[in-house]
N, C-alpha and C. Protein backbone atom coordinates (compact mmCIF):
# COMPACT_ATOMS: atom_id res chain seq x y z
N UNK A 1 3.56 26.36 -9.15
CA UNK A 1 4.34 25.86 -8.01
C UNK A 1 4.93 24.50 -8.36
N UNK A 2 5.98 24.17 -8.16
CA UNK A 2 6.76 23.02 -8.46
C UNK A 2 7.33 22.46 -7.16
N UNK A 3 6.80 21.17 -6.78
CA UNK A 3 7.33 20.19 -5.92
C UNK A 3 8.29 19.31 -6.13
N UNK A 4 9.12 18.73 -5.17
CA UNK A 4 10.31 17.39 -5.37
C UNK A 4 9.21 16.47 -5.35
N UNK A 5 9.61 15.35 -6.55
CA UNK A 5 8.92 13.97 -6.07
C UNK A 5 10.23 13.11 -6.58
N UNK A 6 11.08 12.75 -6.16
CA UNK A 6 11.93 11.30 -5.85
C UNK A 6 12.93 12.15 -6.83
N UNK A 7 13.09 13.65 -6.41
CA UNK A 7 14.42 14.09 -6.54
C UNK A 7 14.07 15.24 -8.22
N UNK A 8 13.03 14.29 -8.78
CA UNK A 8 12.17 15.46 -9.86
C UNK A 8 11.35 16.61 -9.48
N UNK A 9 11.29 17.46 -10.74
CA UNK A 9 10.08 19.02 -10.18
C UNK A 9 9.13 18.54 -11.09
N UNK A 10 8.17 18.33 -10.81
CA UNK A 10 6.70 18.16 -11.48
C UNK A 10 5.90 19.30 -11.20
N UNK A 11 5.02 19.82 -11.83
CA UNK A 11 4.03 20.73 -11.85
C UNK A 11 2.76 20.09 -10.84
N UNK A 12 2.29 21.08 -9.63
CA UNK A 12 1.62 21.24 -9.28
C UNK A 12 -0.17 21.28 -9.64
N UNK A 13 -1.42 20.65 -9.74
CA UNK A 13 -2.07 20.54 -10.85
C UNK A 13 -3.02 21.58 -10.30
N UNK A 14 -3.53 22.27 -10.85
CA UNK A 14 -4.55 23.11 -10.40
C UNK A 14 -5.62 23.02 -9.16
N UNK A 15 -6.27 21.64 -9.71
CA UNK A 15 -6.92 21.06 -8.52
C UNK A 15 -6.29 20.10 -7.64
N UNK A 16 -6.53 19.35 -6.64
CA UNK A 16 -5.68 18.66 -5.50
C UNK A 16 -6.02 17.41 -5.92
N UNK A 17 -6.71 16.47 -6.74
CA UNK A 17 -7.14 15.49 -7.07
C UNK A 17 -6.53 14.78 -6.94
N UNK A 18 -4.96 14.56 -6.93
CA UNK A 18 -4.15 13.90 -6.96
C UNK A 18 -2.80 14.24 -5.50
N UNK A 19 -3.45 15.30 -4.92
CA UNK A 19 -2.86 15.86 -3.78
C UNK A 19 -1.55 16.43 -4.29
N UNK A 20 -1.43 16.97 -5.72
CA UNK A 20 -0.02 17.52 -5.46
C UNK A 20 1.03 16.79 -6.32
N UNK A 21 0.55 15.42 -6.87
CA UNK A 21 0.93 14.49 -7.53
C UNK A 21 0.60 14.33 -9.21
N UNK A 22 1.63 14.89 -10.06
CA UNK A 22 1.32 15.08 -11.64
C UNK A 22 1.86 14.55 -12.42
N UNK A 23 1.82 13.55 -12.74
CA UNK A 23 2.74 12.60 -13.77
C UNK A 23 2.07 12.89 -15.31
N UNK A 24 1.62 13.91 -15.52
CA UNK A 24 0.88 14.01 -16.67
C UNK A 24 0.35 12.89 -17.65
N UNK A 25 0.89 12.52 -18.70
CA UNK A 25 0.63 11.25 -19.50
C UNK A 25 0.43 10.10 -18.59
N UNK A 26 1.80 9.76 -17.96
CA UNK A 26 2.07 8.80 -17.46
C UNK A 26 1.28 8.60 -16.07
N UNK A 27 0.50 9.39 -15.62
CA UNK A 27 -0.32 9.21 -14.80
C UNK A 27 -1.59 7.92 -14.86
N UNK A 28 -1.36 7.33 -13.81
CA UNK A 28 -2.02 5.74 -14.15
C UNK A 28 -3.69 6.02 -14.28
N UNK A 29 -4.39 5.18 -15.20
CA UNK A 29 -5.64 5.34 -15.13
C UNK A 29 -6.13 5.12 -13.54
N UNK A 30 -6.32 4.51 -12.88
CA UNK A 30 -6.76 3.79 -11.57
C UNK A 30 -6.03 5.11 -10.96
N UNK A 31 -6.59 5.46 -9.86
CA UNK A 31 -5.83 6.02 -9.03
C UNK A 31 -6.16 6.07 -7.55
N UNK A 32 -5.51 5.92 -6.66
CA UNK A 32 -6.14 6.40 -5.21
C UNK A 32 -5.62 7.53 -4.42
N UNK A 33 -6.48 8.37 -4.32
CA UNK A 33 -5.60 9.54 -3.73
C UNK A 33 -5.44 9.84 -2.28
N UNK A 34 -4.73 10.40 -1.71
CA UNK A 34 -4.54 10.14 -0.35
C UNK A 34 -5.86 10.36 0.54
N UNK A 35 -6.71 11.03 -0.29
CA UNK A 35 -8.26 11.22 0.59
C UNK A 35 -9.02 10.19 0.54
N UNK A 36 -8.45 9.56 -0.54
CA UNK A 36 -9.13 7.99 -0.43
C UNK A 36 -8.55 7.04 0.17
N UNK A 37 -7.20 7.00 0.65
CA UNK A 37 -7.13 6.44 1.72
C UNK A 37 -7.51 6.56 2.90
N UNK A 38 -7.14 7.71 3.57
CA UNK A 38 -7.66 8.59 5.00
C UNK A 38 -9.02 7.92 5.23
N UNK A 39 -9.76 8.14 3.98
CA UNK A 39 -11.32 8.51 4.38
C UNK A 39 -12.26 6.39 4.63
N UNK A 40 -10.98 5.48 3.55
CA UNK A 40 -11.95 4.31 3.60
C UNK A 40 -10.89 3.53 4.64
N UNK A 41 -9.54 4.19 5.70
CA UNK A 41 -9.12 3.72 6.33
C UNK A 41 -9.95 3.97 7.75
N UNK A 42 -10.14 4.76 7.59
CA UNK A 42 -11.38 5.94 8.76
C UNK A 42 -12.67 5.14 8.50
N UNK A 43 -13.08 4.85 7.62
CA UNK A 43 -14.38 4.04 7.68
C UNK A 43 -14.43 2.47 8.17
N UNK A 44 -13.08 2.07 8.16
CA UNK A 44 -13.22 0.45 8.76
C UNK A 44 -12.67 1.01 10.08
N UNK A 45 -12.01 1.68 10.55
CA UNK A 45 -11.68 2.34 11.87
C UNK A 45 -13.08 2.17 12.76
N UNK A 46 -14.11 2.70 11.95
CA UNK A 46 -15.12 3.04 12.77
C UNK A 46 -15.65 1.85 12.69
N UNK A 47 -15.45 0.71 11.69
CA UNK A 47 -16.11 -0.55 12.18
C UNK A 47 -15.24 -1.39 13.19
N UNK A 48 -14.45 -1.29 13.79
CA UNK A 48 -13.63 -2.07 14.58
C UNK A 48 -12.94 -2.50 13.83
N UNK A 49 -12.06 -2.09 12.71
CA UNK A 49 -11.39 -3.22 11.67
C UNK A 49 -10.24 -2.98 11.55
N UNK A 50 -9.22 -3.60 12.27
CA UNK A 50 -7.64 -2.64 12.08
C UNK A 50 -7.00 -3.33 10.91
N UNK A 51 -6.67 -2.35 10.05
CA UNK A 51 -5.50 -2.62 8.83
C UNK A 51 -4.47 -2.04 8.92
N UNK A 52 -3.34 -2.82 8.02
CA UNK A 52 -1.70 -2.08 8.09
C UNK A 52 -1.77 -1.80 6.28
N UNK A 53 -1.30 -0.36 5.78
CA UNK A 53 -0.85 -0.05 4.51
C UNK A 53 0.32 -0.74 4.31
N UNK A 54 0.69 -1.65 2.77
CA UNK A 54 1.63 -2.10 2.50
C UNK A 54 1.82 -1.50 1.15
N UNK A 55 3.06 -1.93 0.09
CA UNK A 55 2.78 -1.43 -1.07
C UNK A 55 2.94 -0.21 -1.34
N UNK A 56 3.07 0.44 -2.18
CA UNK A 56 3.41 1.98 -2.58
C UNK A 56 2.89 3.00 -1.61
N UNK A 57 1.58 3.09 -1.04
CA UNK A 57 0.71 3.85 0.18
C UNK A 57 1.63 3.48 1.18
N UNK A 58 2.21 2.31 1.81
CA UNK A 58 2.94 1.99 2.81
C UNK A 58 4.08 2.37 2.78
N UNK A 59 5.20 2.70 1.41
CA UNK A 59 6.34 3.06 1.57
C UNK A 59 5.90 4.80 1.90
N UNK A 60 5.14 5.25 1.27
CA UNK A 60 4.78 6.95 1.36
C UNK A 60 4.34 7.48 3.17
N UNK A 61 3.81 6.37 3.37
CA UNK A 61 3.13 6.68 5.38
C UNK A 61 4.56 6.24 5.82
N UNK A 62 5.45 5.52 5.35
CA UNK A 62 7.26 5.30 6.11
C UNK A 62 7.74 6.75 5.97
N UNK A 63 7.86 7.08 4.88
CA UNK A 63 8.77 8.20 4.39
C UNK A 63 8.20 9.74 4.95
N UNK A 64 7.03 9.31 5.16
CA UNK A 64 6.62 10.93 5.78
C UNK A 64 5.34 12.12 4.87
N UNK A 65 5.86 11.32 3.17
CA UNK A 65 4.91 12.20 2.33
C UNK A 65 4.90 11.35 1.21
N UNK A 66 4.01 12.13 0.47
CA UNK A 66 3.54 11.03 -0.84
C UNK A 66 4.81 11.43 -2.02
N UNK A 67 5.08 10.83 -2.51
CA UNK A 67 6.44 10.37 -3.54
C UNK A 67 6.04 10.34 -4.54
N UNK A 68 4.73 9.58 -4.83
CA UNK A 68 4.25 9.56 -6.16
C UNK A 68 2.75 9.71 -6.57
N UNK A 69 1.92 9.23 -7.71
CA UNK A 69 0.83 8.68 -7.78
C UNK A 69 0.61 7.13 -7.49
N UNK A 70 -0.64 6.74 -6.62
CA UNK A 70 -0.59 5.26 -6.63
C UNK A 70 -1.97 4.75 -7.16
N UNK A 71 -1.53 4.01 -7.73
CA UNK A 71 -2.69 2.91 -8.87
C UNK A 71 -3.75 2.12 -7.74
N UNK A 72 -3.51 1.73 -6.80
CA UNK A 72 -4.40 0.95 -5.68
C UNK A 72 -3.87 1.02 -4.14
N UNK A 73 -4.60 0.70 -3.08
CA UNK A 73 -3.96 0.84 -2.08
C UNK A 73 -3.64 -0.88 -1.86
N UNK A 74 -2.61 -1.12 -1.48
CA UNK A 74 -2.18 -2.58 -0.48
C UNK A 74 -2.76 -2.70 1.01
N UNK A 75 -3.32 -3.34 1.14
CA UNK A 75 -3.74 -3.51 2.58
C UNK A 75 -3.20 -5.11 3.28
N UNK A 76 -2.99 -5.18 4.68
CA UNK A 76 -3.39 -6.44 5.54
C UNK A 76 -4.29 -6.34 6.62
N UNK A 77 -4.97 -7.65 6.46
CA UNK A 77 -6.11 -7.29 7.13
C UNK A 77 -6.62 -8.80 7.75
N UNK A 78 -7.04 -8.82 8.77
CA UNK A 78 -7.24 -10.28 9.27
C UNK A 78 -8.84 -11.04 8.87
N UNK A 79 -8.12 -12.53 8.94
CA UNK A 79 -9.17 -13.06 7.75
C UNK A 79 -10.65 -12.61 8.62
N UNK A 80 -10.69 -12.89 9.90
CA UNK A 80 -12.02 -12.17 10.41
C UNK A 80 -12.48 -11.08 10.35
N UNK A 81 -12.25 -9.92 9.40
CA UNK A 81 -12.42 -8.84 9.52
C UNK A 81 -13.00 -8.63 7.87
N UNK A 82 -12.73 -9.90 6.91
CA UNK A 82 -12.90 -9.64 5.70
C UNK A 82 -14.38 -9.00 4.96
N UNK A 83 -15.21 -10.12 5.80
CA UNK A 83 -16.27 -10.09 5.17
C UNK A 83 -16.98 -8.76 5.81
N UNK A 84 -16.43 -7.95 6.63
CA UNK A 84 -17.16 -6.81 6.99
C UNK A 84 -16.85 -6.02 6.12
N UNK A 85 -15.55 -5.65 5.59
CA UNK A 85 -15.02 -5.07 4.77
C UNK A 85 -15.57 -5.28 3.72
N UNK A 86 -15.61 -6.17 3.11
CA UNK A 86 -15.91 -6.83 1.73
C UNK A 86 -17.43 -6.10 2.04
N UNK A 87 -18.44 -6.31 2.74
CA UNK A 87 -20.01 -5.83 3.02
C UNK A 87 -19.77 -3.73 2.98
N UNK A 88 -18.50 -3.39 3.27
CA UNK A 88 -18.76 -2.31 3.19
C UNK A 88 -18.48 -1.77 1.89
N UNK A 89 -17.20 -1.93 1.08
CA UNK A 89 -17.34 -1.56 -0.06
C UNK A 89 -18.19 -2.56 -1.00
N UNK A 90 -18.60 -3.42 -1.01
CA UNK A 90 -19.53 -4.02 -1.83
C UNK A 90 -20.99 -2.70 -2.12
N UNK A 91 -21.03 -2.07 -0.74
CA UNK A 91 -22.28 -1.49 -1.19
C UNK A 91 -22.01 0.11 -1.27
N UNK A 92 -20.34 0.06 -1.82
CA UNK A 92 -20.72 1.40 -2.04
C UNK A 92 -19.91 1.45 -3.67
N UNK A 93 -20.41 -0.42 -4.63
CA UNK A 93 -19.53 -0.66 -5.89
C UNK A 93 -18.76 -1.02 -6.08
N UNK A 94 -17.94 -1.46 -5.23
CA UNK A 94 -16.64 -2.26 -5.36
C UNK A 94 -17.16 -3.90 -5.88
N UNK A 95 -16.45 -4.17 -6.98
CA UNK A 95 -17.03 -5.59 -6.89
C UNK A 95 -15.21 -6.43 -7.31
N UNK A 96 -14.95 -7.82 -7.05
CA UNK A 96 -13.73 -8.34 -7.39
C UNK A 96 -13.12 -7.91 -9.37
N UNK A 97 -12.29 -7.81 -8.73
CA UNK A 97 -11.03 -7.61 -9.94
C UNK A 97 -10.47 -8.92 -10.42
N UNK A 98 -10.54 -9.73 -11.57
CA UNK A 98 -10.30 -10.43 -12.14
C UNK A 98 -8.90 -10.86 -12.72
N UNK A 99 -8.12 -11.61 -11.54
CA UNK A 99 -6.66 -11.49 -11.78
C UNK A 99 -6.68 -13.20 -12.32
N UNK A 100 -5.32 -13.40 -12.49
CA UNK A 100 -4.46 -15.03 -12.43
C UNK A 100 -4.39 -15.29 -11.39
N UNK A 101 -3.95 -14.37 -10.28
CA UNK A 101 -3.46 -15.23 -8.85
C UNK A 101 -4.08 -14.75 -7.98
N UNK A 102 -5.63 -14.76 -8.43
CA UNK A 102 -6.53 -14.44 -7.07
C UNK A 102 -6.36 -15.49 -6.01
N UNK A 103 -6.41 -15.47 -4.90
CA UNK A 103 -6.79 -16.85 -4.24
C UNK A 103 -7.19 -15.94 -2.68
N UNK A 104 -7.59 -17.03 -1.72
CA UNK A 104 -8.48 -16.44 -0.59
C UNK A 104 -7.65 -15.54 0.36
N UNK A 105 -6.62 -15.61 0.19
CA UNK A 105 -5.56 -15.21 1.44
C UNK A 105 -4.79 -13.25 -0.19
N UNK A 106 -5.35 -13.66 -1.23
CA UNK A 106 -4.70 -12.35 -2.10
C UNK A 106 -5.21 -11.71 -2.95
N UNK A 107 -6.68 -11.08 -2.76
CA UNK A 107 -7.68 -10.27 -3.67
C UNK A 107 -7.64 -9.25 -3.92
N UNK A 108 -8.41 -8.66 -5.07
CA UNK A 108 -8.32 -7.11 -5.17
C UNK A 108 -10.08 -7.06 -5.73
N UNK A 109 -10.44 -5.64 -4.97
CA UNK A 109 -11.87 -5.30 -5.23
C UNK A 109 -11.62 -4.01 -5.52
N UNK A 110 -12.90 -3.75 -6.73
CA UNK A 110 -12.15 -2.43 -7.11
C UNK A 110 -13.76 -2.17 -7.80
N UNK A 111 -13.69 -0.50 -8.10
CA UNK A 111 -14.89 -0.03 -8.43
C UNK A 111 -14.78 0.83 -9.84
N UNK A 112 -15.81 1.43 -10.35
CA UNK A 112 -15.83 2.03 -11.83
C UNK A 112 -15.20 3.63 -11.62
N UNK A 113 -14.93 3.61 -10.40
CA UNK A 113 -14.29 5.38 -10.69
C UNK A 113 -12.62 5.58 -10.80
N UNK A 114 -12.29 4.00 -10.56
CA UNK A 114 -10.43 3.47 -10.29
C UNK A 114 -10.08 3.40 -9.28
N UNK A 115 -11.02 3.25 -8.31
CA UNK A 115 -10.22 2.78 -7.32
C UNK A 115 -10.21 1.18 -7.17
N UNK A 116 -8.82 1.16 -6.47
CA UNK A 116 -8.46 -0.77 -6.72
C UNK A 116 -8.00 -0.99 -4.86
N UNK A 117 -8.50 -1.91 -4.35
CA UNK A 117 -7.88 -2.07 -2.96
C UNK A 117 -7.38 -3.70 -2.79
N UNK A 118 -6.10 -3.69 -2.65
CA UNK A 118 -5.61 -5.08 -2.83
C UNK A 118 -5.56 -5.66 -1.47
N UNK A 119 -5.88 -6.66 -1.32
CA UNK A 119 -6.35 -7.42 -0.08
C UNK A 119 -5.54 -8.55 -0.02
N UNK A 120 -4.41 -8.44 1.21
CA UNK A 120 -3.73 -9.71 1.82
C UNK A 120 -4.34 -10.02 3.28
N UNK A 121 -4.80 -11.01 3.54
CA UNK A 121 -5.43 -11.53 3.90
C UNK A 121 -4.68 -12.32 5.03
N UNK A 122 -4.62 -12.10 6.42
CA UNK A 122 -3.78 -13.21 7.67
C UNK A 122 -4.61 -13.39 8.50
N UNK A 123 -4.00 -14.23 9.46
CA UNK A 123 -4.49 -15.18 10.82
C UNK A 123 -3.43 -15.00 11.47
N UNK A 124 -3.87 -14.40 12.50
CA UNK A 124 -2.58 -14.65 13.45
C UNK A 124 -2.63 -15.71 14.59
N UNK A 125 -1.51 -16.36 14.61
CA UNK A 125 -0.80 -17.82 15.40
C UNK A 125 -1.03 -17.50 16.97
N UNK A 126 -1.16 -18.34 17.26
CA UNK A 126 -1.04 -18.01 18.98
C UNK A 126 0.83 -17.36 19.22
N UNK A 127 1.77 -16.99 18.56
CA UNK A 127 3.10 -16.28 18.61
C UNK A 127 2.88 -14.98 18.17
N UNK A 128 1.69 -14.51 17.46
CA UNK A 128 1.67 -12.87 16.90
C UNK A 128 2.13 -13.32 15.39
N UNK A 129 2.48 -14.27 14.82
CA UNK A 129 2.60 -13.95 13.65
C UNK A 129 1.74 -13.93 12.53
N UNK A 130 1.47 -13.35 11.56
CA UNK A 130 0.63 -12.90 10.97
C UNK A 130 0.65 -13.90 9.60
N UNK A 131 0.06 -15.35 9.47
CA UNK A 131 -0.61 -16.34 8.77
C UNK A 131 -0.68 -15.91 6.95
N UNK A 132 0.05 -15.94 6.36
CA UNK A 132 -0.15 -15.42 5.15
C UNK A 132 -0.04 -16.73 3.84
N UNK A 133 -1.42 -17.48 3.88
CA UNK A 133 -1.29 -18.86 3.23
C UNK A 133 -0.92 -19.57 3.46
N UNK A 134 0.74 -19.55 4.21
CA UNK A 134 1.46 -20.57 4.46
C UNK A 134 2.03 -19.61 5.68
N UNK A 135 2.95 -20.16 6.82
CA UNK A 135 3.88 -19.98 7.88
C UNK A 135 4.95 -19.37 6.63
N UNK A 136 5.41 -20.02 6.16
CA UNK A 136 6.62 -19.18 5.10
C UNK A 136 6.31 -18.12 4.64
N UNK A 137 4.76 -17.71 4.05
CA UNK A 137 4.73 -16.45 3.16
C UNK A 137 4.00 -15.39 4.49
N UNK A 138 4.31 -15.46 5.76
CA UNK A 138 3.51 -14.82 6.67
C UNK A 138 4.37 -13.43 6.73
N UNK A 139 3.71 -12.51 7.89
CA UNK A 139 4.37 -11.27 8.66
C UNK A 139 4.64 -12.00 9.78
N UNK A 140 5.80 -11.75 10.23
CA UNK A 140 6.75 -12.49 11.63
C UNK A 140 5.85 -11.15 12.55
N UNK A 141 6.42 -11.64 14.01
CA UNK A 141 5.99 -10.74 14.91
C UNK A 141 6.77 -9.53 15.12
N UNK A 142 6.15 -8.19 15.43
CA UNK A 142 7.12 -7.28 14.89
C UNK A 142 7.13 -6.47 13.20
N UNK A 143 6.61 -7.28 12.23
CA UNK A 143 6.43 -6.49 11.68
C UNK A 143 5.07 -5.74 11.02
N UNK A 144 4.54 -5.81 11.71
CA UNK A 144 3.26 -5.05 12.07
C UNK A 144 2.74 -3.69 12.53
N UNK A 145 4.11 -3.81 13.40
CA UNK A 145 4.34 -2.53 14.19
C UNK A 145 4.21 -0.68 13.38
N UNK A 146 4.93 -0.99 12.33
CA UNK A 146 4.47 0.91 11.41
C UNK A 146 3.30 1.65 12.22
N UNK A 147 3.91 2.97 12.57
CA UNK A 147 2.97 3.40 12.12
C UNK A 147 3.11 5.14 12.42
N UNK A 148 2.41 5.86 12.02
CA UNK A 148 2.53 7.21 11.20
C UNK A 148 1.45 8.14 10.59
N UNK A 149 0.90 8.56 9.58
CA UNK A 149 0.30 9.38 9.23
C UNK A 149 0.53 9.47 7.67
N UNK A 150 -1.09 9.90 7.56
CA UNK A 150 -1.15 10.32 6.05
C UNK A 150 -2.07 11.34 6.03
N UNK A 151 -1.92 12.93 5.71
CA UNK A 151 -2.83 13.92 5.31
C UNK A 151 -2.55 14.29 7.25
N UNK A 152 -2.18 13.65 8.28
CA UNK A 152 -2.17 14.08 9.86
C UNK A 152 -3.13 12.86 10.31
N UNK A 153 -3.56 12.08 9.39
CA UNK A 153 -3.98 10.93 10.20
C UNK A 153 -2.95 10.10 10.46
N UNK A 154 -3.59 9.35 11.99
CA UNK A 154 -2.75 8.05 12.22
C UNK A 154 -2.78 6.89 11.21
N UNK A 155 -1.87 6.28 11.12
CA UNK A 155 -1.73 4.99 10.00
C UNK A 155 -1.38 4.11 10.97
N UNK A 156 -1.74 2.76 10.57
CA UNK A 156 -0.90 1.70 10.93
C UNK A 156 -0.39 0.85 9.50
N UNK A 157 1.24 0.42 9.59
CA UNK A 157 1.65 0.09 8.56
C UNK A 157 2.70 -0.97 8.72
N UNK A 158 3.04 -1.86 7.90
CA UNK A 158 4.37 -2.42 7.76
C UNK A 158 5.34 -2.40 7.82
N UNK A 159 6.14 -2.61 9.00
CA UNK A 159 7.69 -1.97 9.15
C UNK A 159 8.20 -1.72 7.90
N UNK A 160 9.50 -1.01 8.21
CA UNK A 160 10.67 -0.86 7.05
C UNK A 160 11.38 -2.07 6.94
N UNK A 161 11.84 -2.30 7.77
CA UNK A 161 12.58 -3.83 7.41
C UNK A 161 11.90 -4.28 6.73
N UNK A 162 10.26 -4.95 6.67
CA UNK A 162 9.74 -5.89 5.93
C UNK A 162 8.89 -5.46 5.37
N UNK A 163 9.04 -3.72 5.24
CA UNK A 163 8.30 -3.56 3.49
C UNK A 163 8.93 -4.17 2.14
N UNK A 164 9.82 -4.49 2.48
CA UNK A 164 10.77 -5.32 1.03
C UNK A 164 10.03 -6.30 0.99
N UNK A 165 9.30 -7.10 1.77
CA UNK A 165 8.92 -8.36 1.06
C UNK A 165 7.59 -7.96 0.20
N UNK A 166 7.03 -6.56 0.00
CA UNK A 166 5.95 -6.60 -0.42
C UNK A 166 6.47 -6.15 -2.13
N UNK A 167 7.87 -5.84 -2.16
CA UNK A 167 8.55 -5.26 -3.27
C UNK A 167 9.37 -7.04 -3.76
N UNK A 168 8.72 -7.95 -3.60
CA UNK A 168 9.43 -9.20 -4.08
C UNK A 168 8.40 -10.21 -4.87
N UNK A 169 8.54 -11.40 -5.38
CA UNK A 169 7.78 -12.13 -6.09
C UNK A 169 7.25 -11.45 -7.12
N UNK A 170 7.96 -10.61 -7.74
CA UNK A 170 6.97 -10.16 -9.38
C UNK A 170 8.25 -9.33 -9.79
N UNK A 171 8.32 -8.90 -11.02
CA UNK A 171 8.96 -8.34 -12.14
C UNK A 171 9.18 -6.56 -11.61
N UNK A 172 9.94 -6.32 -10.76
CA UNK A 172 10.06 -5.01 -10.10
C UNK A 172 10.09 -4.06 -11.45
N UNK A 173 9.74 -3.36 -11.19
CA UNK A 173 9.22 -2.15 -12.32
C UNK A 173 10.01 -0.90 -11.49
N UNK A 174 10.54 0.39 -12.17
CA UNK A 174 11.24 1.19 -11.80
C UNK A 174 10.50 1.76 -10.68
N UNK A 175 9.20 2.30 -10.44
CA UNK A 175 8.90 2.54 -9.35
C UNK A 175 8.93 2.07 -7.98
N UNK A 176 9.26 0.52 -7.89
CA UNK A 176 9.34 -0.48 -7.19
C UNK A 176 10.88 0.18 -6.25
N UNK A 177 11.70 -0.12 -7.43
CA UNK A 177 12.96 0.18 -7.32
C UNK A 177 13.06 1.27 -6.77
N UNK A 178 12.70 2.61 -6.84
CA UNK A 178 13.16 3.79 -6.29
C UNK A 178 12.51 4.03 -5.01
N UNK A 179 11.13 2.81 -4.98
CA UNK A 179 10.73 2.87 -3.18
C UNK A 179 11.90 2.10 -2.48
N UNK A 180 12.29 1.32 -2.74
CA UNK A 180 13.17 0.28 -2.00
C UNK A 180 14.32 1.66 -1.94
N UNK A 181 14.92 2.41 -2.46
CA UNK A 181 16.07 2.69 -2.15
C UNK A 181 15.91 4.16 -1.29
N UNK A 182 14.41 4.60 -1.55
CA UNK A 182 13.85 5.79 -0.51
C UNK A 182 14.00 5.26 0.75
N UNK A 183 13.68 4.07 1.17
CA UNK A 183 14.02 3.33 1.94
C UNK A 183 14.84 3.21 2.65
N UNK A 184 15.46 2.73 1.97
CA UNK A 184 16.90 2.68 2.25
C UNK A 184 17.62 3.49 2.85
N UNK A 185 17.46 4.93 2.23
CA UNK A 185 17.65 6.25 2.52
C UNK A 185 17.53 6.59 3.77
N UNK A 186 16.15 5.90 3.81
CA UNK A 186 15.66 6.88 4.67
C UNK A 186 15.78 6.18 6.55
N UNK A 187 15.79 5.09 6.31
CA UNK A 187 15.93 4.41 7.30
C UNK A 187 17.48 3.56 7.76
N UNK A 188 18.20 3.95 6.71
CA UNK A 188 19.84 3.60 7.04
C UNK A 188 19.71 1.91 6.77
N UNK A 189 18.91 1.74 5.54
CA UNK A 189 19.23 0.06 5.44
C UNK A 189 20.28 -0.48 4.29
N UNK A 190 20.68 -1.61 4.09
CA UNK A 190 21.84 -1.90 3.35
C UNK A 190 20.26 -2.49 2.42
N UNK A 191 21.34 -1.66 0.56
CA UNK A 191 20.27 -1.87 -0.42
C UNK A 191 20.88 -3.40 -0.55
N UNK A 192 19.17 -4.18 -0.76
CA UNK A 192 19.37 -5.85 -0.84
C UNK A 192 20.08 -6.00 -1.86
N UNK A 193 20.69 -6.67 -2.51
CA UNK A 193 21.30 -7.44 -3.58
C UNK A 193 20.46 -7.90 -4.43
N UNK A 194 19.13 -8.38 -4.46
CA UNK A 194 18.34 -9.13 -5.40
C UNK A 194 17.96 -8.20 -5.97
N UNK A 195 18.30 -6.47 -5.36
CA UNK A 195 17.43 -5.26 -6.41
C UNK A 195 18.91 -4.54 -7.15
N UNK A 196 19.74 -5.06 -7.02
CA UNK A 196 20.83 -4.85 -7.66
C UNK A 196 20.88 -5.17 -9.25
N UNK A 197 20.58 -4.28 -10.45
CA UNK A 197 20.27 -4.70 -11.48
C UNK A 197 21.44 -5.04 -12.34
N UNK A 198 21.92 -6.09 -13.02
CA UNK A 198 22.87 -6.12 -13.62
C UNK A 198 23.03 -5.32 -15.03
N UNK A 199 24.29 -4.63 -15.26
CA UNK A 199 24.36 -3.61 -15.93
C UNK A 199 24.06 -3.90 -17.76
């Protein structure tokens, strides 16, 4: 059986491990598959812990279906909610991922089977806006709002308008690029100019 993924036919893999998703070689070591989202978004659900998907998982809950394979999930999540989180996968192996630009408000915890969960970290203002290190690097009010489904679960996610800022500050890589313009697509937005590659 052969599926579209971003306009390609890829082979279908025997087992669902990847839900449907086969990049053969190029398939990333790390992976999270959509049951691993559902299932550890469903588990802070049940602790009182609301998160929004950002990041590759967040453009796929916009668009309706999964597009690709993804290497980690993006999350936001409020700084009071961390350390519950952090207490839940801590004890089921997750321990911190060892980056350059860790800092308290932008972590990633990740465990020995590949899964990676990247953690942005807000406060929200007495206006709704969502505190991200600084007032400049925050979520305005409003974009919070996403939200949708993955596998028939509810999601909550990052608007379309301001999933682009999660596609900015780093070296866009082609996958980057072809979420921004699914995007685009899909929601009738004018493609930005800064993803305009010169020829």
């Amino acid at each position: 059986m052969l599926i579209p993924v971003q306009g390609d036919l890829i082979p279908k893999p025997a087992n669902d491990e990847t839900n449907g998703i086969d990049l053969g070689e190029t398939m990333p070591t790390k992976i999270m598959t959509s049951a691993d989202v559902v299932n550890f978004y469903t588990e802070l659900d049940n602790l009182g812990i609301k998160i929004w998907l950002d990041g590759g998982w967040g453009v796929d809950a916009l668009l309706g279906e999964q597009t690709r394979s993804h290497a980690d999930l993006d999350i936001v999540i409020q700084q009071k909610d961390v350390k519950k989180a952090r207490g839940l996968l801590e004890g089921q192996g997750y321990k911190n991922v060892e980056r350059d630009d860790t800092r308290p408000c932008n972590f990633v915890l990740g465990d020995d089977n590949g899964h990676e969960i990247d953690f942005h970290v807000i406060v929200f203002d007495n206006k709704g806006n969502g505190i991200y290190g600084s007032i400049e690097n925050g979520w305005p009010v409003g974009s919070l709002a996403g939200t949708g489904n993955i596998n028939g679960h509810p999601i909550r996610y990052v608007s379309p308008e301001y999933m682009f800022k999660s596609h900015t500050g780093y070296k866009l890589h082609e996958k980057d690029l072809k979420d921004v313009s699914a995007l685009c697509r899909k929601f009738g937005i004018d493609y930005p100019e800064e993803y305009i590659r010169s020829p």
